[in-house]
N, C-alpha and C. Protein backbone atom coordinates (compact mmCIF):
# COMPACT_ATOMS: atom_id res chain seq x y z
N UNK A 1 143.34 48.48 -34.95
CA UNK A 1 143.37 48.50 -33.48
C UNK A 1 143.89 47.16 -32.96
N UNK A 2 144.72 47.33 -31.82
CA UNK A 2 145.13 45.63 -31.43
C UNK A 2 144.59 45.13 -30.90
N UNK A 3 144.28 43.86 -30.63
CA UNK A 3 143.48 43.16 -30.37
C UNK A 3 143.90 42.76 -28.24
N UNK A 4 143.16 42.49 -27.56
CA UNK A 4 143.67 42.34 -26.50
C UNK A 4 144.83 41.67 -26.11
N UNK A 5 144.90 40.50 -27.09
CA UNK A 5 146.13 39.44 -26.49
C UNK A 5 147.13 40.11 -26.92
N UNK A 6 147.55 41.04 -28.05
CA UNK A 6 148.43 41.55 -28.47
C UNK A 6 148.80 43.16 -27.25
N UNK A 7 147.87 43.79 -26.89
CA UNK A 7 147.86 44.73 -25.65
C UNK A 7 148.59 43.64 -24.56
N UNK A 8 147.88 42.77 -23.96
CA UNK A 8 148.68 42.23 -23.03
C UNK A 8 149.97 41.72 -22.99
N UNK A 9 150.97 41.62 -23.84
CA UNK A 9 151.99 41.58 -24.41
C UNK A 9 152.62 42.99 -24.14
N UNK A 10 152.39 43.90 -24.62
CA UNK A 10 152.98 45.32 -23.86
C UNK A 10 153.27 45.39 -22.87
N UNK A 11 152.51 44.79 -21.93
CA UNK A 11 152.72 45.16 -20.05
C UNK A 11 153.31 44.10 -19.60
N UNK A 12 153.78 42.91 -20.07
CA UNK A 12 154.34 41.83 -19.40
C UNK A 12 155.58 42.14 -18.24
N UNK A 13 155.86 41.60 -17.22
CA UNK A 13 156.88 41.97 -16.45
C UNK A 13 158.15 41.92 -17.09
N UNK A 14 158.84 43.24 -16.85
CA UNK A 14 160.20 43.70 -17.71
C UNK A 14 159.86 44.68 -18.72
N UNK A 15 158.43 44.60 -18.91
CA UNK A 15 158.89 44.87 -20.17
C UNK A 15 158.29 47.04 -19.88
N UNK A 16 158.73 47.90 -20.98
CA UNK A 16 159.12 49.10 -20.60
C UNK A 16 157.74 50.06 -21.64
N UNK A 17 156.54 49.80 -21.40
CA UNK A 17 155.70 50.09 -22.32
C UNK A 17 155.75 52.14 -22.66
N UNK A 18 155.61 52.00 -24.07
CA UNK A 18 155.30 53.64 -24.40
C UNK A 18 154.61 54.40 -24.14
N UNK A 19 154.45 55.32 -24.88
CA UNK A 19 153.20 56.43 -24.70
C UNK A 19 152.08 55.69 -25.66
N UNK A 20 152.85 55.35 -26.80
CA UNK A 20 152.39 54.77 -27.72
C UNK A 20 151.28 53.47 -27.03
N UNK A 21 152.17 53.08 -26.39
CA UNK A 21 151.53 51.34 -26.05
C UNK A 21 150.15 51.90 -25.05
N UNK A 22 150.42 52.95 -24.05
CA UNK A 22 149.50 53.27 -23.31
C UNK A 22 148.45 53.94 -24.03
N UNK A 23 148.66 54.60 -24.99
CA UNK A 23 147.43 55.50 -26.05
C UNK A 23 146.61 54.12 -26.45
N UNK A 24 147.23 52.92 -26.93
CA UNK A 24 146.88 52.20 -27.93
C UNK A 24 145.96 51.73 -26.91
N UNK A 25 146.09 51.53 -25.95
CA UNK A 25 145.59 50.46 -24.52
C UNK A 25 144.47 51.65 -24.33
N UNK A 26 144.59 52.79 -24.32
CA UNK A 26 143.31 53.54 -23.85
C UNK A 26 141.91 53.50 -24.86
N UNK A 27 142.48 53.72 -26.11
CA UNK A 27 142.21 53.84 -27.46
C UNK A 27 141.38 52.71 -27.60
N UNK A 28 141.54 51.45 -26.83
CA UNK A 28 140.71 50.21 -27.10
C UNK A 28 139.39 50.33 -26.78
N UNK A 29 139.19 51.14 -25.62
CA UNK A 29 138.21 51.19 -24.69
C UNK A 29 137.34 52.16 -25.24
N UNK A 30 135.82 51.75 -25.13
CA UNK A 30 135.18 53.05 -24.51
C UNK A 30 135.06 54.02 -23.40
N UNK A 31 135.29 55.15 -23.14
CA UNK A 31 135.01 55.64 -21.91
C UNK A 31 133.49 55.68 -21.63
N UNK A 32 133.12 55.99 -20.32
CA UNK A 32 131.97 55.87 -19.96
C UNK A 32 130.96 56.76 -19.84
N UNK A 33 131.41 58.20 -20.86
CA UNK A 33 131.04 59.49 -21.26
C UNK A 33 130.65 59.82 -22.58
N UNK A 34 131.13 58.98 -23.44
CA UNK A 34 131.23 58.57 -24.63
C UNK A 34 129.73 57.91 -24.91
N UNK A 35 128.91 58.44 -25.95
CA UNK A 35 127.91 57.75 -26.59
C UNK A 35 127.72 57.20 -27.47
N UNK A 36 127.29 55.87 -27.22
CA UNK A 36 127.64 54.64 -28.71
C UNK A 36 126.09 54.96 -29.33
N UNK A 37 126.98 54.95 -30.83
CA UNK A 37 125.48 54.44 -31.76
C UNK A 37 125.52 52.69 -31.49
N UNK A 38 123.64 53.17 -31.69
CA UNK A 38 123.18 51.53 -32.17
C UNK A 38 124.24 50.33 -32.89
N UNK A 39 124.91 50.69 -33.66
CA UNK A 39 125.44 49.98 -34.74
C UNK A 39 126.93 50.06 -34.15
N UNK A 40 127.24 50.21 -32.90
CA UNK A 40 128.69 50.06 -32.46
C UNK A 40 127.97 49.14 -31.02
N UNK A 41 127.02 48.39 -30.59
CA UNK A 41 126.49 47.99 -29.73
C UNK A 41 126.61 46.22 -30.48
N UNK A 42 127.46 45.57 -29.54
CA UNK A 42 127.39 43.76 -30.24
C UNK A 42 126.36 43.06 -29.68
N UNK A 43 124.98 43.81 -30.07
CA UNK A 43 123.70 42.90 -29.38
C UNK A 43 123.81 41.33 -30.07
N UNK A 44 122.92 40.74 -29.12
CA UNK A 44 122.71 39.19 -29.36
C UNK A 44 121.81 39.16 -30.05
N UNK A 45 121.92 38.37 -30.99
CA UNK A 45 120.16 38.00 -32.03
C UNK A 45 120.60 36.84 -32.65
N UNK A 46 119.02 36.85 -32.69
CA UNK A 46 119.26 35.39 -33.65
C UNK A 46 117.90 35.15 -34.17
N UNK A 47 117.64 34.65 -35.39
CA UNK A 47 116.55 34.66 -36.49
C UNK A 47 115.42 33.82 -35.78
N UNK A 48 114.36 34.40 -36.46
CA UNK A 48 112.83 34.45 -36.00
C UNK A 48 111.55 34.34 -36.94
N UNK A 49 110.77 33.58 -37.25
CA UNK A 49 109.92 33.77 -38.66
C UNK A 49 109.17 34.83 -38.34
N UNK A 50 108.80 35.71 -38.65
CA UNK A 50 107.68 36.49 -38.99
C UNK A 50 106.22 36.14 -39.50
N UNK A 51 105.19 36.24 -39.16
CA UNK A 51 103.78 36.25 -40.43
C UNK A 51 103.09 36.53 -40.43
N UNK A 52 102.43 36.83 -41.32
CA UNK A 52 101.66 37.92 -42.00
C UNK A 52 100.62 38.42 -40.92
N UNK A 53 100.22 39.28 -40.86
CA UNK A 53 99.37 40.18 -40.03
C UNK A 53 98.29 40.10 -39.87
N UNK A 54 98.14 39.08 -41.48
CA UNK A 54 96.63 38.90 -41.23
C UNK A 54 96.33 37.05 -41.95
N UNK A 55 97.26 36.28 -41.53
CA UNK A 55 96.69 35.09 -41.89
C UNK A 55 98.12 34.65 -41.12
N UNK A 56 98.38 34.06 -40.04
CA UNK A 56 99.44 33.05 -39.08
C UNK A 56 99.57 31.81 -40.02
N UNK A 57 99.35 31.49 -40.84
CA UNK A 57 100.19 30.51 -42.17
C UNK A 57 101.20 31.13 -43.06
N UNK A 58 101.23 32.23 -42.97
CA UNK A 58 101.63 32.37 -44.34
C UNK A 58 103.06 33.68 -43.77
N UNK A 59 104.19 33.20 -43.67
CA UNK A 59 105.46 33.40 -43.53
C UNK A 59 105.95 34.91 -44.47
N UNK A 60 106.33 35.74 -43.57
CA UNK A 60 106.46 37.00 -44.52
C UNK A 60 108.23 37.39 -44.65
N UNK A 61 108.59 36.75 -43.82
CA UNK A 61 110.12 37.33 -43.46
C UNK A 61 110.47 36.43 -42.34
N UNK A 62 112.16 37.51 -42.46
CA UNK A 62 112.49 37.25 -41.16
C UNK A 62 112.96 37.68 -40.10
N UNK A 63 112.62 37.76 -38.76
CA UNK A 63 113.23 38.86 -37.60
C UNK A 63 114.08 38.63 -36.73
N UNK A 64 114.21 39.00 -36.12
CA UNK A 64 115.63 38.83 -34.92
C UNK A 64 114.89 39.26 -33.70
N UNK A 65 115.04 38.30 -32.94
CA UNK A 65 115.51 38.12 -31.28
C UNK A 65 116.43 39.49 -30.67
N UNK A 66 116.47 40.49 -30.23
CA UNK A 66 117.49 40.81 -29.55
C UNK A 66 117.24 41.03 -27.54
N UNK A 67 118.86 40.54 -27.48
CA UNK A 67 118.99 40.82 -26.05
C UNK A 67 120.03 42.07 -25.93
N UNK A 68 119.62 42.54 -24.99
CA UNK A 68 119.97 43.80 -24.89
C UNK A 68 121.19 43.78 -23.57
N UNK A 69 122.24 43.61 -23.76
CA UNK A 69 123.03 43.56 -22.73
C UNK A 69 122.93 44.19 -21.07
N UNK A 70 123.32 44.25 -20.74
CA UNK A 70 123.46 44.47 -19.04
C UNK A 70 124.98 45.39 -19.28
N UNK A 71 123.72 46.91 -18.79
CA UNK A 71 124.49 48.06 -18.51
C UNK A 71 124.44 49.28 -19.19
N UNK A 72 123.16 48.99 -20.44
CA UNK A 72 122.50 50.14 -20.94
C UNK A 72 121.81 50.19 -20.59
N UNK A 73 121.47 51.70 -20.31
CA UNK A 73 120.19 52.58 -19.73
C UNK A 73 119.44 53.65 -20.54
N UNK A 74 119.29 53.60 -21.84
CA UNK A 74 118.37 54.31 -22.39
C UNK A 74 118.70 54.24 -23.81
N UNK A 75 117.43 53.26 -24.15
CA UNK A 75 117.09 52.56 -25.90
C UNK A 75 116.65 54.11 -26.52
N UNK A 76 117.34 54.49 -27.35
CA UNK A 76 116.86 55.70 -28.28
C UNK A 76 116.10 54.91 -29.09
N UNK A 77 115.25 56.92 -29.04
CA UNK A 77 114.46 57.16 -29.91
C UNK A 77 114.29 56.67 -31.83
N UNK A 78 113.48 55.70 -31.81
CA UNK A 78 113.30 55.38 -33.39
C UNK A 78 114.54 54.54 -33.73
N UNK A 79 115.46 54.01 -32.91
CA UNK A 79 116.61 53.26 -33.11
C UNK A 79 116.23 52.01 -33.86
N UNK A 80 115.23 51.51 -33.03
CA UNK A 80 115.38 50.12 -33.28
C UNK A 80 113.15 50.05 -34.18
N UNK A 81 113.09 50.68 -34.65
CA UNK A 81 111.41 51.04 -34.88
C UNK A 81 111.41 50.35 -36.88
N UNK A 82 110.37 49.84 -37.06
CA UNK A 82 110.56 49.04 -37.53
C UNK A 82 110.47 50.31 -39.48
N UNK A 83 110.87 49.53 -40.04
CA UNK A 83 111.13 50.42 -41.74
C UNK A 83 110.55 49.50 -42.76
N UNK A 84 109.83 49.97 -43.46
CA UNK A 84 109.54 49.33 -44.53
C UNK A 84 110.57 48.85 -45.60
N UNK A 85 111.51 49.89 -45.52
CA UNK A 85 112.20 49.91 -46.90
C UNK A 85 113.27 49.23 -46.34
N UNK A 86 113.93 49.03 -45.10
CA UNK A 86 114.76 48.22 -44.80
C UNK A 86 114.71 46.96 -43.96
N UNK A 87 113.09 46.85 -43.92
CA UNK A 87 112.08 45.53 -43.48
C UNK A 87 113.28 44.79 -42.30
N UNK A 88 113.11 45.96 -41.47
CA UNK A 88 114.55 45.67 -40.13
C UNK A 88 112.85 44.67 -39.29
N UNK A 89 113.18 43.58 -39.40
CA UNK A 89 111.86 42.76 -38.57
C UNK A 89 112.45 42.57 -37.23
N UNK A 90 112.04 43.34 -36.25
CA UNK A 90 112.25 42.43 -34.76
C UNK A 90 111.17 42.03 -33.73
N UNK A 91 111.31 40.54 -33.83
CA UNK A 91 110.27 39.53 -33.46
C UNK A 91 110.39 39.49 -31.56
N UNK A 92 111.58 39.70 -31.33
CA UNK A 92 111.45 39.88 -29.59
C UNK A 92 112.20 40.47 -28.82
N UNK A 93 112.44 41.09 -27.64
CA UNK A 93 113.65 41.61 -27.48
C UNK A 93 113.71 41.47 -25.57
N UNK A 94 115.10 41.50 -24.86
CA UNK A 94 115.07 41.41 -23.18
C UNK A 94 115.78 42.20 -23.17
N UNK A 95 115.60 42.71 -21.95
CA UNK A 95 116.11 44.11 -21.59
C UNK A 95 116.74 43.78 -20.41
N UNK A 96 117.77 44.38 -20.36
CA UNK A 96 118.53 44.43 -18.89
C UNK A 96 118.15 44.94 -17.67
N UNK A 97 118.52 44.13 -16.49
CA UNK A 97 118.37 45.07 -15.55
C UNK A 97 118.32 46.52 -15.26
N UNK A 98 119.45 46.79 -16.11
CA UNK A 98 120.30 48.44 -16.00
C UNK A 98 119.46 49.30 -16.93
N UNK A 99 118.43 49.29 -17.34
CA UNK A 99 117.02 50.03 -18.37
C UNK A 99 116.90 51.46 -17.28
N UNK A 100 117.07 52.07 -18.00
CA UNK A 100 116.12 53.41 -16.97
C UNK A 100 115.36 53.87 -17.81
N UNK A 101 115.31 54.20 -19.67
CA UNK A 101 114.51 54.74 -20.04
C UNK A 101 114.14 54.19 -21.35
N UNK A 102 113.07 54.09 -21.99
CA UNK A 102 112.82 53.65 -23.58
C UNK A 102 112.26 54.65 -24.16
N UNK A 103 112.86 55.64 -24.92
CA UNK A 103 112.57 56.90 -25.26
C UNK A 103 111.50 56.38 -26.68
N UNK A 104 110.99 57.40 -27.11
CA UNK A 104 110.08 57.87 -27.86
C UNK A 104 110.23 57.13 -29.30
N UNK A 105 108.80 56.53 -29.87
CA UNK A 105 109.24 55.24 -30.94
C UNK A 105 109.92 54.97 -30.70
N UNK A 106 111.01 54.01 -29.76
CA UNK A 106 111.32 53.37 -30.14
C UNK A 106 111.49 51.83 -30.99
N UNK A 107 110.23 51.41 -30.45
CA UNK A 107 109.74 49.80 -31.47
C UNK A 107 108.53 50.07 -32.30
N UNK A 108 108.42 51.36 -32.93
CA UNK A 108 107.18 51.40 -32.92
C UNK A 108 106.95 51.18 -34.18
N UNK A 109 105.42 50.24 -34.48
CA UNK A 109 105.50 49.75 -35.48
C UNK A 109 106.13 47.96 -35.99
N UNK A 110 106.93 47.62 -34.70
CA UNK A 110 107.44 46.52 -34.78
C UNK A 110 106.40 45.11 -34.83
N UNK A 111 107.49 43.93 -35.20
CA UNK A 111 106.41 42.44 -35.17
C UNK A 111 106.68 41.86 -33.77
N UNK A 112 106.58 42.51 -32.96
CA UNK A 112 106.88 42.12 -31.10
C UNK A 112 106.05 40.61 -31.00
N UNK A 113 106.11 39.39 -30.61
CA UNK A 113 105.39 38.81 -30.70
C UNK A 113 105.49 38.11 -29.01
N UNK A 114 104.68 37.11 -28.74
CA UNK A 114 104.70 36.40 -27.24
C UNK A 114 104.64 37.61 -26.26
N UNK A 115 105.19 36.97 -24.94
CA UNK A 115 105.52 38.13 -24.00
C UNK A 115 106.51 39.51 -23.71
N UNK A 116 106.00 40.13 -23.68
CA UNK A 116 106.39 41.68 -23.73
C UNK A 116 107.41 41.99 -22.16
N UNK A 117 108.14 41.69 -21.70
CA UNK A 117 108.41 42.89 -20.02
C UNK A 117 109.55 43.27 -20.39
N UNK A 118 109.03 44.81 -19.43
CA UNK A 118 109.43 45.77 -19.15
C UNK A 118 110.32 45.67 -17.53
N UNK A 119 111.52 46.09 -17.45
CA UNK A 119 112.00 45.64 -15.97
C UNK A 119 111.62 46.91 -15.36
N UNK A 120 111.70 46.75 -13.51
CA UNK A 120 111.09 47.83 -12.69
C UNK A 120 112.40 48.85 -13.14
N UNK A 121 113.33 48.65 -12.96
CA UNK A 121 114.75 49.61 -13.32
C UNK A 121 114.01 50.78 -14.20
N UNK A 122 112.83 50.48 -15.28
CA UNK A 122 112.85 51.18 -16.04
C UNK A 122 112.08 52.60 -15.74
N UNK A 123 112.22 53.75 -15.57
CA UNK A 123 111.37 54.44 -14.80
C UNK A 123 110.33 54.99 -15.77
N UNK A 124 110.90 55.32 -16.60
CA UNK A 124 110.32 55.92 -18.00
C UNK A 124 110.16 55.24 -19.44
N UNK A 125 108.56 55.14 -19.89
CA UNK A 125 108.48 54.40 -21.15
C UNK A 125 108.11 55.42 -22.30
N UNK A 126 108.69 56.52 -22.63
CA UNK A 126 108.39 57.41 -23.76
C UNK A 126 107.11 57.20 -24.56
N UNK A 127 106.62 58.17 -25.16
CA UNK A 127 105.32 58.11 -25.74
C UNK A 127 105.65 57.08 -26.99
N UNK A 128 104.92 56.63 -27.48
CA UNK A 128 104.66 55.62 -28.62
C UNK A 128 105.68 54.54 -28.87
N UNK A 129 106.52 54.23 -27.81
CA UNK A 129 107.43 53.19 -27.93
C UNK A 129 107.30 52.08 -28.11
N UNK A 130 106.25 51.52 -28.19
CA UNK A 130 105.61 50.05 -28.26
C UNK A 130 104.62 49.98 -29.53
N UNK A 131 104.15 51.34 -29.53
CA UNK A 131 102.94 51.70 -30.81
C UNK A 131 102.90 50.83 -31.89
N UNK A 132 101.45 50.45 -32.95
CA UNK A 132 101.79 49.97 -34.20
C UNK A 132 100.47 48.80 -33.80
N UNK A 133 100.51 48.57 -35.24
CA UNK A 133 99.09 47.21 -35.70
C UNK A 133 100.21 46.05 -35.96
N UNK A 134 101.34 46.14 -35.88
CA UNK A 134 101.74 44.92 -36.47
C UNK A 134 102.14 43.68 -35.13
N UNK A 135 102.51 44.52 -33.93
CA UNK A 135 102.55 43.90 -32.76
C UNK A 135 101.62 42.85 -32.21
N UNK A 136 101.99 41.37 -31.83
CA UNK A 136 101.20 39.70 -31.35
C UNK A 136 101.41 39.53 -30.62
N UNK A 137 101.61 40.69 -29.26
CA UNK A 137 102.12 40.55 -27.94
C UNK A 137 101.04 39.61 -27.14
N UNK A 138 101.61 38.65 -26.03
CA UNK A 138 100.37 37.40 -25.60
C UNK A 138 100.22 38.10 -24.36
N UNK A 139 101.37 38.40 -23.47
CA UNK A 139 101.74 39.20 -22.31
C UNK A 139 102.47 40.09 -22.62
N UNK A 140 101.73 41.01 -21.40
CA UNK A 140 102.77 42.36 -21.12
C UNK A 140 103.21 42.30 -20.08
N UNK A 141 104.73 42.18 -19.36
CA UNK A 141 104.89 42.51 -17.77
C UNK A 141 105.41 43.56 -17.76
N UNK A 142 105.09 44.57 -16.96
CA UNK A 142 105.45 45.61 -16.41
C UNK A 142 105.90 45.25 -15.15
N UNK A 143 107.61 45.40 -14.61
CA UNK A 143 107.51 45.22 -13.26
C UNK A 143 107.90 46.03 -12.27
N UNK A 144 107.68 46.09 -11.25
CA UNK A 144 107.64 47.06 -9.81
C UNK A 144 108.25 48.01 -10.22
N UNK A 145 108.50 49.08 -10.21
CA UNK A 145 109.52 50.08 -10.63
C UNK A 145 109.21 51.22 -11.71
N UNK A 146 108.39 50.47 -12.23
CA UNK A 146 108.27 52.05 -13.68
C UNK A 146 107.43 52.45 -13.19
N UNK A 147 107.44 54.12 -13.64
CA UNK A 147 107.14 55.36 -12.84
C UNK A 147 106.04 55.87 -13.77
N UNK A 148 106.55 56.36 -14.89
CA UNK A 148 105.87 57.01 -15.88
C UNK A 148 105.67 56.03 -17.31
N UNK A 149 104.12 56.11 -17.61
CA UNK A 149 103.83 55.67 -19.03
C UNK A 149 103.19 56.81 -19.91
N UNK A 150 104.42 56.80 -20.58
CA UNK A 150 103.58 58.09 -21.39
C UNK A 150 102.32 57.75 -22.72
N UNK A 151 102.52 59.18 -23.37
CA UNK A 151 100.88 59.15 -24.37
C UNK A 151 101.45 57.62 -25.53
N UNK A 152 100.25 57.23 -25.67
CA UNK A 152 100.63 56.14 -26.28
C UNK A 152 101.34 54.65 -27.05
N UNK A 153 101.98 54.97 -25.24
CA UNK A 153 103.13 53.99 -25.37
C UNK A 153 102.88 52.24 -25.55
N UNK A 154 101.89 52.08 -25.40
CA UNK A 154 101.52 50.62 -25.55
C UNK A 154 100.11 50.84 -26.60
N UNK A 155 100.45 51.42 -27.32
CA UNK A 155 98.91 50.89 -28.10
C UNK A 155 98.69 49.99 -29.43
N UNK A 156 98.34 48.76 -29.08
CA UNK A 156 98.67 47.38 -29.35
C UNK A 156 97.68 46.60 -30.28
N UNK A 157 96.50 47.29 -31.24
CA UNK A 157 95.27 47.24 -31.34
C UNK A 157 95.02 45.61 -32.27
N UNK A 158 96.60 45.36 -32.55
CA UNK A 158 96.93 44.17 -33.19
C UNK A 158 97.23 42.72 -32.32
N UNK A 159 97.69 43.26 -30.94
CA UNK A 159 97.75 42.11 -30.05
C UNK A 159 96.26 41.20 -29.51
N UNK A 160 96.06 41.04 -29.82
CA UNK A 160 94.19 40.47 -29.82
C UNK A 160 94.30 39.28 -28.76
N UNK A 161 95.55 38.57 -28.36
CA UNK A 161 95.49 37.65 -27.73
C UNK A 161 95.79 38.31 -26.01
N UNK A 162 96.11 39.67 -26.04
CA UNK A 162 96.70 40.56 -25.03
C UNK A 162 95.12 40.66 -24.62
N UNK A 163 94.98 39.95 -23.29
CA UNK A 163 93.60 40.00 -22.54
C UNK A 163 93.53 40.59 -21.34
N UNK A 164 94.45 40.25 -20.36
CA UNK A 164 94.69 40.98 -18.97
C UNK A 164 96.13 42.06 -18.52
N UNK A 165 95.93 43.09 -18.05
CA UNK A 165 97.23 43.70 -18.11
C UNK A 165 97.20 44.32 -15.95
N UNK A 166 98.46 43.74 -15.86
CA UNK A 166 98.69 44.21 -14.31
C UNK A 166 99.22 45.75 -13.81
N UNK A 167 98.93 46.91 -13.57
CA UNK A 167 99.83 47.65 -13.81
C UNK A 167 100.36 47.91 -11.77
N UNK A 168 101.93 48.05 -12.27
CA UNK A 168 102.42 48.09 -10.76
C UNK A 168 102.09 48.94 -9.85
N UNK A 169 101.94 49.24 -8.49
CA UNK A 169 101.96 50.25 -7.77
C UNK A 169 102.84 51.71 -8.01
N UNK A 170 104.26 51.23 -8.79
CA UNK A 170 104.94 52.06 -8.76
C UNK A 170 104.43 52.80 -9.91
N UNK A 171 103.65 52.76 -10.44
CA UNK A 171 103.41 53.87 -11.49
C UNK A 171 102.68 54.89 -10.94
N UNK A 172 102.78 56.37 -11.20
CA UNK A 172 102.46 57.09 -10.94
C UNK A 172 101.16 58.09 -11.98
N UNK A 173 102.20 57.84 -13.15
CA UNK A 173 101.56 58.52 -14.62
C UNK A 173 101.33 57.71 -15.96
N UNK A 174 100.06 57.74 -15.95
CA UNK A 174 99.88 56.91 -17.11
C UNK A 174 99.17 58.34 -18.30
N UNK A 175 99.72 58.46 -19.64
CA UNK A 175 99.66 59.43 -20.13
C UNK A 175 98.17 58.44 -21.42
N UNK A 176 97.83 59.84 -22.07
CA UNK A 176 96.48 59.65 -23.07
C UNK A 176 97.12 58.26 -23.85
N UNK A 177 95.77 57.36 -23.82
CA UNK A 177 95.86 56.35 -24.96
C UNK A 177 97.02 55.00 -24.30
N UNK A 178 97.74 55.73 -23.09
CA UNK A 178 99.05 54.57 -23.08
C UNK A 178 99.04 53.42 -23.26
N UNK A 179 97.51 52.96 -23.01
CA UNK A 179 96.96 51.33 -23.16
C UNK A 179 95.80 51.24 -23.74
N UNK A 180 95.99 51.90 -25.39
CA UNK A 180 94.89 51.91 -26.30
C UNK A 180 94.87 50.23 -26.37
N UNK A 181 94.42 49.46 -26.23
CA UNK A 181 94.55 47.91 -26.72
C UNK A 181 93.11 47.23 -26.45
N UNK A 182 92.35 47.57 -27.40
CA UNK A 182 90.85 46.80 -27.62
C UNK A 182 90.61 45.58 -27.20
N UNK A 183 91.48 44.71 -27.15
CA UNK A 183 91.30 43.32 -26.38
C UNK A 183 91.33 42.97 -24.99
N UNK A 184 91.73 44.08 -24.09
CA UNK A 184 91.80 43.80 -22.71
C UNK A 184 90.45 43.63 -22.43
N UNK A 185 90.72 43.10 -21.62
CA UNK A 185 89.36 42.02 -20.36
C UNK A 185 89.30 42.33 -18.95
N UNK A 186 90.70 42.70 -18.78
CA UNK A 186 91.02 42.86 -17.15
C UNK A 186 91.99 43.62 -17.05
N UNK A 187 92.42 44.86 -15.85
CA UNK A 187 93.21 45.45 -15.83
C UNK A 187 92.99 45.85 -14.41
N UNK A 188 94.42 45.90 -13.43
CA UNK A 188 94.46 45.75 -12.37
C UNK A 188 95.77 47.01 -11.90
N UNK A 189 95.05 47.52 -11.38
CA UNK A 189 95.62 49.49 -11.16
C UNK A 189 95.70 49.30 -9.20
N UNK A 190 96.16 50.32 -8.89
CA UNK A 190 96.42 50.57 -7.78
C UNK A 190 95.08 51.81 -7.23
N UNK A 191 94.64 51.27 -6.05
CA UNK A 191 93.64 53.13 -6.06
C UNK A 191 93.78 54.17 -6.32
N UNK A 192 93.57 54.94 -6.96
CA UNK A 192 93.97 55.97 -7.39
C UNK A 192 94.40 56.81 -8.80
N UNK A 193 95.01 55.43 -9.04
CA UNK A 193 95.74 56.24 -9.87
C UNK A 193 94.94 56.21 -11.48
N UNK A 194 94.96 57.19 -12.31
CA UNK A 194 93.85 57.91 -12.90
C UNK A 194 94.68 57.28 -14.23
N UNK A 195 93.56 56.61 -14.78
CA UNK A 195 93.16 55.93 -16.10
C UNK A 195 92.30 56.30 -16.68
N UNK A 196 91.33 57.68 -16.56
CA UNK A 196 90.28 58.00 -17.22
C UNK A 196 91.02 58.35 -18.56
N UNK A 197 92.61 58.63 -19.45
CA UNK A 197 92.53 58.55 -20.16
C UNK A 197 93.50 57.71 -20.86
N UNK A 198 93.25 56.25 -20.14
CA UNK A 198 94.17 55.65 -20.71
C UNK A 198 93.94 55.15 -21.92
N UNK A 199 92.95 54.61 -22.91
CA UNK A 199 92.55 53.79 -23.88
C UNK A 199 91.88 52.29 -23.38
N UNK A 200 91.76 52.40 -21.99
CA UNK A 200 91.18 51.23 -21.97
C UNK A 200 89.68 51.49 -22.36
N UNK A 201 89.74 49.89 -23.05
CA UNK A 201 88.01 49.83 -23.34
C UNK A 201 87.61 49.82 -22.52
N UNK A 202 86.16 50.90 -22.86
CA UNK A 202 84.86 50.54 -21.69
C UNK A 202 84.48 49.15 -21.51
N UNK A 203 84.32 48.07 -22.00
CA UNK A 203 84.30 46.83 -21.67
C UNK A 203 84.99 46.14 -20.81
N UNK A 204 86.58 46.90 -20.63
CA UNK A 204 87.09 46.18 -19.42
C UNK A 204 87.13 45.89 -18.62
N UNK A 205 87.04 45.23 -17.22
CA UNK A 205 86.97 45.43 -16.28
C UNK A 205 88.00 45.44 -15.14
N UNK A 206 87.91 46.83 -14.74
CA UNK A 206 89.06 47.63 -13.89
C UNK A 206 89.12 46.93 -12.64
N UNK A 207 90.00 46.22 -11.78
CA UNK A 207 90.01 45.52 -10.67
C UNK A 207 91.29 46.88 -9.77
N UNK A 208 90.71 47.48 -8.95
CA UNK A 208 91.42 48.06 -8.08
C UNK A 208 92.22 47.54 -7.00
N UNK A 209 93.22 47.84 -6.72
CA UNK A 209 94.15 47.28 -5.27
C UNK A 209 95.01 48.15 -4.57
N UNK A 210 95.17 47.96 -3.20
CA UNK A 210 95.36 48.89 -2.57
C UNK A 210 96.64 48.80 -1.95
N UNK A 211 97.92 49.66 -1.70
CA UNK A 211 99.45 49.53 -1.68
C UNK A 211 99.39 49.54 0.61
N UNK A 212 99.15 48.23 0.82
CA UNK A 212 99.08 48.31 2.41
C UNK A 212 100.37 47.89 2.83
C-alpha cells in the first residue's frame, strides 16, 4: 500500500491522476462502516510492572498502559480480557471521550491497578466488564452520563484499597452484583434509585442525594 507522501505526489498540480491512483487513495482509508479488529487499532501503550496478587514485592510480569484513542465507541466483548496462556497483562487503560459502550467481559479478569474512570459519553457498561480477583483498583470514577450498569460489571473483591464509590445521577440501572466489592465504606446514589441488588456490603454506608 503507498504510503501518504507517495499518494500526495499523484494529485500535485498538472498532474493527470488514474483510476488506479484514485482506487489506491481510497484503498488507504478506512471507511466509516467498516469494522476494525482489535489488532488493526494503533493503540498507545507502554510497559507496566505487574505483582503478584498476593504479596506487592514480588514482580510477576509485565503489562501495558493502554490509551484508547478519540473516536471509538464500543470496546468489544472479551477483546481486551485478560488469558492465562497468553498472560496479555493490562495494568491501566483511558478511554476517550467518544465511549458509548463497554460490552460484555471486556477486562475481565484483568491487573487494572490505581484509578479506574469511566467517561459520562459512556451510556452502557455490559455485564462483567470490569469482573475478576486480580483487579488493585484505588478509585473508581464514573462520570455524569452513564445510564446503565449491568449484572456484575464492577465486581472487584480484589480491590481492597477501593473504599468509597460515587455513583452519578445519570444512572438509571444498576443490574445484580454490579458493585459486588467487599471493601466499600461509602457509597453515594441519587434517591431512588434501587441498589437492593447491587453487591454492596451491608456494612456500607449508603449516603443518598437528591438531583435539585
Amino acid at each position: 500500500m503507498k504510503t501518504k507522501e507517495d499518494l500526495k505526489l499523484l494529485f500535485e498540480n498538472g498532474d493527470k491522476p488514474t483510476q488506479e491512483d484514485f482506487w489506491a487513495l481510497l484503498d488507504s482509508y478506512w471507511h466509516k462502516d467498516e469494522k476494525l479488529k482489535n489488532s488493526s487499532l494503533d493503540l498507545i501503550a507502554y510497559d507496566d510492572f505487574i505483582y503478584s496478587s498476593t504479596d506487592n514485592t514480588e514482580i510477576v510480569g509485565i503489562g501495558k498502559k493502554i490509551i484508547f484513542h478519540e473516536g471509538i465507541k464500543i470496546i468489544g466483548g472479551t477483546g481486551f480480557a485478560f488469558s492465562p496462556t497468553s498472560r496479555n497483562y493490562i495494568s491501566g487503560v483511558t478511554f476517550p471521550n467518544s465511549l458509548e459502550r463497554i460490552k460484555t467481559n471486556a477486562f475481565i479478569s484483568q491487573y487494572l491497578t490505581d484509578i479506574l474512570r469511566i467517561p459520562g459519553s459512556c451510556k452502557v457498561i455490559e455485564s462483567g466488564a470490569f469482573s475478576g480477583l486480580n483487579a488493585r483498583i484505588s478509585e473508581l470514577i464514573l462520570d455524569n452520563g452513564i445510564e446503565t450498569i449491568e449484572t456484575g460489571a464492577f465486581q472487584l473483591s480484589g480491590s481492597k484499597n477501593l473504599t468509597e464509590l460515587y455513583i452519578p445521577k445519570s444512572v438509571k440501572s444498576v443490574g445484580q452484583n454490579a458493585f459486588n466489592i467487599p471493601s466499600l465504606k461509602k457509597v453515594s446514589a441519587l434517591s431512588g434509585l434501587d441498589l437492593s441488588s447491587a453487591g454492596i456490603p451491608e456494612t456500607a454506608k449508603i449516603m443518598r442525594y437528591f438531583d435539585l
